[in-house]
Protein backbone atom coordinates (compact mmCIF):
# COMPACT_ATOMS: atom_id res chain seq x y z
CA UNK A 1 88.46 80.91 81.89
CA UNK A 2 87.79 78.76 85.03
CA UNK A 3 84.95 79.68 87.39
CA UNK A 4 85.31 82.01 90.22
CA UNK A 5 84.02 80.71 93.15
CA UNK A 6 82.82 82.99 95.82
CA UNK A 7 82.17 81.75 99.13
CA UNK A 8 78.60 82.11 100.79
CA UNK A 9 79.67 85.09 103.04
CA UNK A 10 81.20 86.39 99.62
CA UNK A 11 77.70 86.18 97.87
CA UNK A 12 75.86 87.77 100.20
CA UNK A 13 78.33 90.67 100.17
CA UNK A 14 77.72 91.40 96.38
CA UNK A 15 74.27 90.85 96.80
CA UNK A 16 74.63 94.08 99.24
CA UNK A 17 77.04 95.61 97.21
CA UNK A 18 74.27 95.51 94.48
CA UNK A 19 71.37 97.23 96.74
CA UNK A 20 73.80 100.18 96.92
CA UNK A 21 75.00 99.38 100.52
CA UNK A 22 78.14 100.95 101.91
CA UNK A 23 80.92 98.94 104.11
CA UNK A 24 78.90 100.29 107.32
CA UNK A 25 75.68 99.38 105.86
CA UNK A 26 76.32 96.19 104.94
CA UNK A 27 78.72 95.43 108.54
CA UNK A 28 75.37 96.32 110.32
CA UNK A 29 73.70 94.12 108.59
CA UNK A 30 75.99 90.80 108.69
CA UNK A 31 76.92 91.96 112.52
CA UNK A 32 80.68 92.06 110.68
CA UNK A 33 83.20 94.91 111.35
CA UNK A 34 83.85 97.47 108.77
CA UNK A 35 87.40 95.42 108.49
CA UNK A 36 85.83 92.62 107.96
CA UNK A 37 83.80 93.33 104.76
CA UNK A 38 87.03 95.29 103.69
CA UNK A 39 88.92 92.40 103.63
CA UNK A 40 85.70 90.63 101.72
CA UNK A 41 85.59 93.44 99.23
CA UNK A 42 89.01 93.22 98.60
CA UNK A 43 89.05 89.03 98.19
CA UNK A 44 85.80 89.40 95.95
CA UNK A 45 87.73 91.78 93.32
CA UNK A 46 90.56 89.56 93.81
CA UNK A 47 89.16 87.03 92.78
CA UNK A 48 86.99 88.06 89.91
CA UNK A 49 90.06 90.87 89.03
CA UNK A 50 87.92 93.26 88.23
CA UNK A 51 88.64 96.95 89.28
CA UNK A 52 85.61 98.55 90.70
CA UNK A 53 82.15 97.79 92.50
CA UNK A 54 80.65 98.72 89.24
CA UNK A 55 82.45 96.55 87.32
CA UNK A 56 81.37 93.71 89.66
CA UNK A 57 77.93 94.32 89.26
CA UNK A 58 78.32 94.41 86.01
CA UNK A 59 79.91 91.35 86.07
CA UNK A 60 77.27 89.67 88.18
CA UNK A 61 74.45 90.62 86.39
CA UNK A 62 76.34 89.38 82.65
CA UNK A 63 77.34 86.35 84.35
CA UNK A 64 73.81 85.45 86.72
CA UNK A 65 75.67 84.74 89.81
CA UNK A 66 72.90 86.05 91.45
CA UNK A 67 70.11 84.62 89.83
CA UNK A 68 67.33 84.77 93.00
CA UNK A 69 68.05 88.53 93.15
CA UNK A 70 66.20 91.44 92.72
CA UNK A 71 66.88 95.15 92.78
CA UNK A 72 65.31 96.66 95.95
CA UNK A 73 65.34 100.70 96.49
């Protein structure tokens, strides 16, 4: 399988994605628009063709692309 390679705007997104964040949440955040991490979301399960935000994290935690992170409430 060749690596999937997420950009750093990408990363940060699933990092956000994993602290439970919504699209609003997270374009507050990154001063984005909602459209914006839409379109983000959408390349990020492109890429990785996985289905579902829970199958990303899933996939992210199996695979340690996030290896610095750690699950805030």
């Amino acid at each position: 399988m060749k690596p999937i390679k997420l950009t750093s705007r990408e990363t940060e997104i699933v990092k956000l994605i994993m602290q439970e964040k919504t699209s609003v949440e997270i374009s507050n955040t990154l001063r984005l628009s909602i459209r914006t991490v839409d379109t983000h979301r959408k390349n990020i399960l492109r890429k990785t063709g996985i289905k579902n935000l829970v199958g990303l994290t899933k996939y992210a935690i199996q695979n340690d692309w996030l290896p610095d992170f750690h699950y805030k409430k």
